[in-house]
Protein backbone atom coordinates (compact mmCIF):
# COMPACT_ATOMS: atom_id res chain seq x y z
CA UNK A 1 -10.97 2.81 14.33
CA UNK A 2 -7.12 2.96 13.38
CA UNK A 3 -5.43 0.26 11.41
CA UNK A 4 -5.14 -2.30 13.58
CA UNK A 5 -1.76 -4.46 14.07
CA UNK A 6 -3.00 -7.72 11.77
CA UNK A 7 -4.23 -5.67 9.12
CA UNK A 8 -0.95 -3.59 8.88
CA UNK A 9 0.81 -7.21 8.63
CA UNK A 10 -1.34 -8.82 6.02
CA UNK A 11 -0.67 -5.30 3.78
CA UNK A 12 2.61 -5.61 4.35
CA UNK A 13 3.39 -9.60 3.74
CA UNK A 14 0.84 -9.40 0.61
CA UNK A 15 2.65 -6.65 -0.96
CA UNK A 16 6.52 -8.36 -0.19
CA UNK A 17 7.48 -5.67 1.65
CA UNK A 18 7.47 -3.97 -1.81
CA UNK A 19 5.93 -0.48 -3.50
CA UNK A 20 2.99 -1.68 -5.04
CA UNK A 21 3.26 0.45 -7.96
CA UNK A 22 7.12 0.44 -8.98
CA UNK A 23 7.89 -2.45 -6.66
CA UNK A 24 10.78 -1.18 -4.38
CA UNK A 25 11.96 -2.64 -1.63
CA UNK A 26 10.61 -0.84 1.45
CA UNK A 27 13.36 -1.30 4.11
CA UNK A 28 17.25 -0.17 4.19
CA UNK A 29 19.79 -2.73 5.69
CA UNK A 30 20.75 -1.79 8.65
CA UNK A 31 24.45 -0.42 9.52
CA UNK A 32 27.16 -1.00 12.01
CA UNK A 33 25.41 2.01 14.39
CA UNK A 34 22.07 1.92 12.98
CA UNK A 35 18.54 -0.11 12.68
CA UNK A 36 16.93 -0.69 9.35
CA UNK A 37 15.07 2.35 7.62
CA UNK A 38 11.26 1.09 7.42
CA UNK A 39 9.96 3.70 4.66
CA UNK A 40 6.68 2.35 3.19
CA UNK A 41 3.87 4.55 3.49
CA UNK A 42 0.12 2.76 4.27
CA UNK A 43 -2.02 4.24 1.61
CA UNK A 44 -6.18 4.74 1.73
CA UNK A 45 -7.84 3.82 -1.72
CA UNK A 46 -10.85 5.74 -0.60
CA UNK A 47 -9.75 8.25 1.17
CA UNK A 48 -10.06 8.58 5.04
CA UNK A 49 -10.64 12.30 5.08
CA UNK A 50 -14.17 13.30 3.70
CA UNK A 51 -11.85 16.36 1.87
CA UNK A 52 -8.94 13.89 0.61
CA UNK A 53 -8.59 12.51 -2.68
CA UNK A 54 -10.65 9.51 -3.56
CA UNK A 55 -12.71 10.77 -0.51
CA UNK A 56 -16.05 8.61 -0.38
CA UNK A 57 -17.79 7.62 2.48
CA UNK A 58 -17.79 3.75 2.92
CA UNK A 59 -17.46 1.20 6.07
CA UNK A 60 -14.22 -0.54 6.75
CA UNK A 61 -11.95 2.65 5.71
CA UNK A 62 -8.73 0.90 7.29
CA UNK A 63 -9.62 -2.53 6.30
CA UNK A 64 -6.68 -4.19 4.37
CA UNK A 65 -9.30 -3.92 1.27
CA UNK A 66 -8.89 -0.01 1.35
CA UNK A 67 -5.20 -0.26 1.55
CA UNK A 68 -2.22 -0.23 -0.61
CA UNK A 69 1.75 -0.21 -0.33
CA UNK A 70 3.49 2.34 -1.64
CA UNK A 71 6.64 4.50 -1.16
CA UNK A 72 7.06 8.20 -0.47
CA UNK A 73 7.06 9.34 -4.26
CA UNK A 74 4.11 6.93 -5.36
CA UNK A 75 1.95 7.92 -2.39
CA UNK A 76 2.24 11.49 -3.57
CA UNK A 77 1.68 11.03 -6.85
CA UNK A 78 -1.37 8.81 -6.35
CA UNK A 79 -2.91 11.78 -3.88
CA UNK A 80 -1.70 14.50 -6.36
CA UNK A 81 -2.91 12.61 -9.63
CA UNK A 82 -6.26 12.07 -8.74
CA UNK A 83 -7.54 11.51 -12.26
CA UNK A 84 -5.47 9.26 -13.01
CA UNK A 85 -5.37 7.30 -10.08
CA UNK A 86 -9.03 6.14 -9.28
CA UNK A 87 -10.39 4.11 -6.83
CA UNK A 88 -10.40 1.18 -9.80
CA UNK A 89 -6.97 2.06 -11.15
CA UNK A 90 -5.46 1.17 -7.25
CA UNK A 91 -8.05 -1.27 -6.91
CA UNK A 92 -6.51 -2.97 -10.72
CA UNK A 93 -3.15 -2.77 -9.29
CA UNK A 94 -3.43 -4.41 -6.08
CA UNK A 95 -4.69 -7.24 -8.23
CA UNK A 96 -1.51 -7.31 -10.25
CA UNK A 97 0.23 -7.73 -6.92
CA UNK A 98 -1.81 -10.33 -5.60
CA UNK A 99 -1.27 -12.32 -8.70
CA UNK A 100 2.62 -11.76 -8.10
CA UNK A 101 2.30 -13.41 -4.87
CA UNK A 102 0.74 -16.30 -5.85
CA UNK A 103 3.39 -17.06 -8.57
CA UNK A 104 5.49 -16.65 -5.75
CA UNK A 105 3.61 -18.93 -3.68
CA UNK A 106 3.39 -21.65 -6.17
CA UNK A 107 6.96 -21.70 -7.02
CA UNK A 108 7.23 -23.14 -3.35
């Protein structure tokens, strides 16, 4: 099954709309002639191809638990550095972001 429509929204609101590694914004302002530039990339954790990096076989592969924000140059790092980023390494800093949001949320 394909992300679905909720899950893509609860990535995107938990993360602030925001790389979750380096933390840029991941829209463009629209211009006079021109809609905003949506450039976040949806990321697997564990990887949805059985050949890709991370690649393990478990249930839920496009559950929001398996996904993380990032932008062009983080997603490609995090598939080319492999080492580096494991499955706990994303899994430790989608933690740091959900602890961002709730400072957020608790300044409100």
């Amino acid at each position: 099954m394909a992300i679905t429509g909720r899950t893509r929204k609860i990535l995107w609101i938990k993360a602030g709309g925001r790389c979750s590694i380096c933390r840029v914004q991941l829209v463009t302002e629209g211009t006079d002639t021109d809609d905003p530039s949506v450039f976040g990339q949806e990321a697997h954790i564990v990887a949805k191809s059985p050949k890709g990096p991370r690649a393990a076989g478990i249930p839920g592969i496009n559950s929001y638990d398996n996904l993380i924000l990032l932008c062009g140059k983080h997603h490609k790092k995090v598939d080319d550095q492999r080492s580096h980023y494991t499955v706990e390494r994303l899994a430790e800093i989608r933690s740091e972001e959900r602890r961002v949001g709730k400072e957020c949320r608790s300044r409100w």
